[in-house]
N, C-alpha and C. Protein backbone atom coordinates (compact mmCIF):
# COMPACT_ATOMS: atom_id res chain seq x y z
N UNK A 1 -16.60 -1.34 14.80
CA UNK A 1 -17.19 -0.83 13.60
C UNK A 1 -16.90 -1.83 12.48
N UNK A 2 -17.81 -2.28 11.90
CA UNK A 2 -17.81 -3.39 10.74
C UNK A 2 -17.16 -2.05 9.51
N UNK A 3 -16.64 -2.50 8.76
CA UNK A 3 -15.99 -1.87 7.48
C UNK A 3 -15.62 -2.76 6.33
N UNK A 4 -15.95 -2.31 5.24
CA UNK A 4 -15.89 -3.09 4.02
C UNK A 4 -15.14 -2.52 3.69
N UNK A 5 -14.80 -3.11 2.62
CA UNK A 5 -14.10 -2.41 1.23
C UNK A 5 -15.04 -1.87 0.19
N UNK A 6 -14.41 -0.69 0.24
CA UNK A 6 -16.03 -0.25 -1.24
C UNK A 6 -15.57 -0.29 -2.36
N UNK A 7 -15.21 -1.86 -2.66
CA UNK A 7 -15.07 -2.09 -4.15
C UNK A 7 -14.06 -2.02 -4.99
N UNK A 8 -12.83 -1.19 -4.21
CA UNK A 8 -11.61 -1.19 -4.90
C UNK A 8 -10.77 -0.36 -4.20
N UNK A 9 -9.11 -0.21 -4.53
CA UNK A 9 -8.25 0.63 -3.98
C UNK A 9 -8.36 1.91 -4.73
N UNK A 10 -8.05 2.53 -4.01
CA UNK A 10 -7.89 4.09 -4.48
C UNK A 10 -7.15 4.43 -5.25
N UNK A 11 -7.12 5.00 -6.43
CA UNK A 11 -5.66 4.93 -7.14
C UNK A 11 -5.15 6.48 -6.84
N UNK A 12 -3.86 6.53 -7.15
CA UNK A 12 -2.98 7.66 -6.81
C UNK A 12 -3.78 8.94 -7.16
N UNK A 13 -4.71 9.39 -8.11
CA UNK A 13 -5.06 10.12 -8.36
C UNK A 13 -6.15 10.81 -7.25
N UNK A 14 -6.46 9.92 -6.61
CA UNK A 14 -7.49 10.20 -5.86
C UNK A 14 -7.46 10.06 -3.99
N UNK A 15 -5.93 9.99 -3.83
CA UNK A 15 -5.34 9.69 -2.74
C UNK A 15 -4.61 10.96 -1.86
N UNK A 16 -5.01 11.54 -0.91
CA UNK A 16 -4.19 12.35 -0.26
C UNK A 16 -2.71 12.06 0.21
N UNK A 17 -2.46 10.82 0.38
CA UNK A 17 -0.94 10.73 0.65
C UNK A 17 -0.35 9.47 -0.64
N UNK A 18 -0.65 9.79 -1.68
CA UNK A 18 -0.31 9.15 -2.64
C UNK A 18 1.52 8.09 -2.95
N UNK A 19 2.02 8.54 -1.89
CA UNK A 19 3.39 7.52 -1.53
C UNK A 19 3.22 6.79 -0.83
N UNK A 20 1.91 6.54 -0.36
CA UNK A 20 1.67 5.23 -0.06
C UNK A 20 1.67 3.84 -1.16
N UNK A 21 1.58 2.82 -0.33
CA UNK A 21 1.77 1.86 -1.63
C UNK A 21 0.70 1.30 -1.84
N UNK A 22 -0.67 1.30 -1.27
CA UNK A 22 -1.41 1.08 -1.77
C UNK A 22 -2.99 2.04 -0.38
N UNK A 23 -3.78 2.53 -0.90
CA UNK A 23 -5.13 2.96 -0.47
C UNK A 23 -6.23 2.18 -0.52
N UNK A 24 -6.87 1.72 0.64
CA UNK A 24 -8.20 1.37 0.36
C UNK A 24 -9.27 2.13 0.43
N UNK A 25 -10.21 1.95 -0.35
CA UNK A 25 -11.44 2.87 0.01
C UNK A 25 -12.76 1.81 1.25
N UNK A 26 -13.02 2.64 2.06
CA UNK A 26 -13.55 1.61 2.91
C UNK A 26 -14.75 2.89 3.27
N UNK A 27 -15.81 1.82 3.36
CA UNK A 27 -17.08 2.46 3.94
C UNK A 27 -18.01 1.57 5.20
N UNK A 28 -18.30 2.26 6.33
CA UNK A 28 -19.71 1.68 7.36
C UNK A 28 -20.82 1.86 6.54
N UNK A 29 -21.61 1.94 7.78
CA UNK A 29 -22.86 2.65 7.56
C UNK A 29 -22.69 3.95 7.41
N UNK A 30 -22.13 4.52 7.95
CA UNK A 30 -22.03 6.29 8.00
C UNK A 30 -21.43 6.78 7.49
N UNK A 31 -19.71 6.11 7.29
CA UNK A 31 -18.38 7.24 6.89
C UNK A 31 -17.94 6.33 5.96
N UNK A 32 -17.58 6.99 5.30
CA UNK A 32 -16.59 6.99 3.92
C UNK A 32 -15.22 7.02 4.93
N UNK A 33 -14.34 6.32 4.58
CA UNK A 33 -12.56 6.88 4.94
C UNK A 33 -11.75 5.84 3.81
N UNK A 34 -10.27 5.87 4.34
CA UNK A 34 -9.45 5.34 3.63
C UNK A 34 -8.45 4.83 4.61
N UNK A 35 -8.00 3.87 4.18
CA UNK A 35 -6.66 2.94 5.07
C UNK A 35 -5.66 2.43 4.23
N UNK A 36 -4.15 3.00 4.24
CA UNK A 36 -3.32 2.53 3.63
C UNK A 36 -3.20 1.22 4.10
N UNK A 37 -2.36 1.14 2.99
CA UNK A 37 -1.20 -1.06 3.32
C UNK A 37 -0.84 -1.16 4.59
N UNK A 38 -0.32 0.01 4.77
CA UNK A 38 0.97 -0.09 5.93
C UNK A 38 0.19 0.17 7.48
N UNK A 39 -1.07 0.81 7.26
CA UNK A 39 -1.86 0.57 8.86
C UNK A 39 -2.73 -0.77 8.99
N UNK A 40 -3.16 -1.28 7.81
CA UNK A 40 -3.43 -2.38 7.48
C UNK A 40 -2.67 -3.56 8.28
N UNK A 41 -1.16 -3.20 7.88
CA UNK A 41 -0.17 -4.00 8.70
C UNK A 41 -0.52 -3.99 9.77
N UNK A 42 -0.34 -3.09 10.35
CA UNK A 42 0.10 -2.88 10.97
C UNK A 42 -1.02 -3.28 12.48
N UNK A 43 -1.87 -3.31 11.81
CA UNK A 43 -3.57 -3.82 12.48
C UNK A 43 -3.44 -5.30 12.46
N UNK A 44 -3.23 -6.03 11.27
CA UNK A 44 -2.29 -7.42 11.63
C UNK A 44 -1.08 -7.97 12.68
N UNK A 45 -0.39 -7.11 12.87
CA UNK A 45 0.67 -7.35 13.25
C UNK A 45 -0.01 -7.29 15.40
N UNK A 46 -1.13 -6.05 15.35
CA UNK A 46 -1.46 -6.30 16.51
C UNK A 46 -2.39 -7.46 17.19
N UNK A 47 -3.36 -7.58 16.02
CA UNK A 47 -4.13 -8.77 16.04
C UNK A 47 -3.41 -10.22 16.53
N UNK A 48 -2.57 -10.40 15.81
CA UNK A 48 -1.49 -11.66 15.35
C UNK A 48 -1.05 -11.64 17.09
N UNK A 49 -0.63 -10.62 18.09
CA UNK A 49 0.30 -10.56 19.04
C UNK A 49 -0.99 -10.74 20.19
N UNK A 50 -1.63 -10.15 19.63
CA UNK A 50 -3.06 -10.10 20.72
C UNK A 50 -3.90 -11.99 20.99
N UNK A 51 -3.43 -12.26 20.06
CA UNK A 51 -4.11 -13.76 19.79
C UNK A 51 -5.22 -13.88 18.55
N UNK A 52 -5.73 -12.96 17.96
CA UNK A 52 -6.66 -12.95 17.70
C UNK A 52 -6.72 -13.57 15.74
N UNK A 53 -5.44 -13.89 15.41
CA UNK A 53 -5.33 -14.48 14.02
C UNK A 53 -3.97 -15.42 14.34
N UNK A 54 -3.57 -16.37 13.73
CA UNK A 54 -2.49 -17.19 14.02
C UNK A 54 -1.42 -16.48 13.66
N UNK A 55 -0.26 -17.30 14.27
CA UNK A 55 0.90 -16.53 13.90
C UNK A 55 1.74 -16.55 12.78
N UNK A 56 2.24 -15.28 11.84
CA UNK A 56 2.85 -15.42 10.68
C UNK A 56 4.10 -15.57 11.33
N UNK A 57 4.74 -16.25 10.25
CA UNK A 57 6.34 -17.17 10.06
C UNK A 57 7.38 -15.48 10.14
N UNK A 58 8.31 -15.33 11.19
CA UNK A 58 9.12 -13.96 11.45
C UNK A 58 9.69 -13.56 9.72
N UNK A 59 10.07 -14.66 9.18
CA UNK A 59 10.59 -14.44 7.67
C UNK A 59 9.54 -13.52 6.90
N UNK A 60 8.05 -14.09 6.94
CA UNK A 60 7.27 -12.88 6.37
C UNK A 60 7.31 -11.46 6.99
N UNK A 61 7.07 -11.75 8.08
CA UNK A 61 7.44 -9.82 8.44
C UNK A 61 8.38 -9.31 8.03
N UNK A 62 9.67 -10.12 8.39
CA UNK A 62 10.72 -9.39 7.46
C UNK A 62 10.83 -8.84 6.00
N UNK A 63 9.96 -9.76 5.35
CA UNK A 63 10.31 -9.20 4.11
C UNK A 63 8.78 -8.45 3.53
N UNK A 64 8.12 -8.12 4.96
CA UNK A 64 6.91 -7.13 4.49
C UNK A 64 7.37 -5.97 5.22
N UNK A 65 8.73 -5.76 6.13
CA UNK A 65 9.44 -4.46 6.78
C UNK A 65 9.99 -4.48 5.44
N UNK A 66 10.87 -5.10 4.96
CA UNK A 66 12.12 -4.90 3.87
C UNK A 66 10.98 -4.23 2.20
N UNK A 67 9.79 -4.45 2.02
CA UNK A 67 9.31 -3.31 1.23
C UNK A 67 8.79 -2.19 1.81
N UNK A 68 8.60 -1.93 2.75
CA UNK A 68 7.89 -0.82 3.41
C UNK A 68 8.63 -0.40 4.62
N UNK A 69 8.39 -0.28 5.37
CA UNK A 69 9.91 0.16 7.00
C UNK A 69 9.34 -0.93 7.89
N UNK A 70 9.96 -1.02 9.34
CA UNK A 70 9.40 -1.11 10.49
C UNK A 70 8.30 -0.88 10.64
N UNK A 71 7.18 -1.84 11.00
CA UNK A 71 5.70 -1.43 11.10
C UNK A 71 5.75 -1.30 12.65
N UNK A 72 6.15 -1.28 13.30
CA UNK A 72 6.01 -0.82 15.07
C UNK A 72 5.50 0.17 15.36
């Protein structure tokens, strides 16, 4: 499924799990949804292991766990 960004993040006001640290608003063709930072990661982090983007330096993950938790 191709997905954009529709134009901006969601701000807290308009966010069902608003302790997130950041919301995107994302739209297809069909559906409206939303994707926090941290599944975002976390979609990187599988990509990156899968082959499919190069590999980030272990120091950045660390200090993208050390603001947010364990993305596993």
């Amino acid at each position: 499924m191709a997905a954009t960004q529709a134009g901006r993040a969601a701000s807290e006001n308009d966010c069902e799990r608003c302790g997130d640290p950041l919301i995107f608003a994302m739209q297809d063709r069909q559906h409206q949804f939303s994707l926090d930072l941290v599944t975002v990661l976390q979609c990187l982090r599988v990509a990156e292991r899968e082959g499919f983007v190069p590999a980030l330096p272990p120091e950045w993950w660390w200090a993208v766990e050390g603001h947010y938790y364990p993305l596993e």
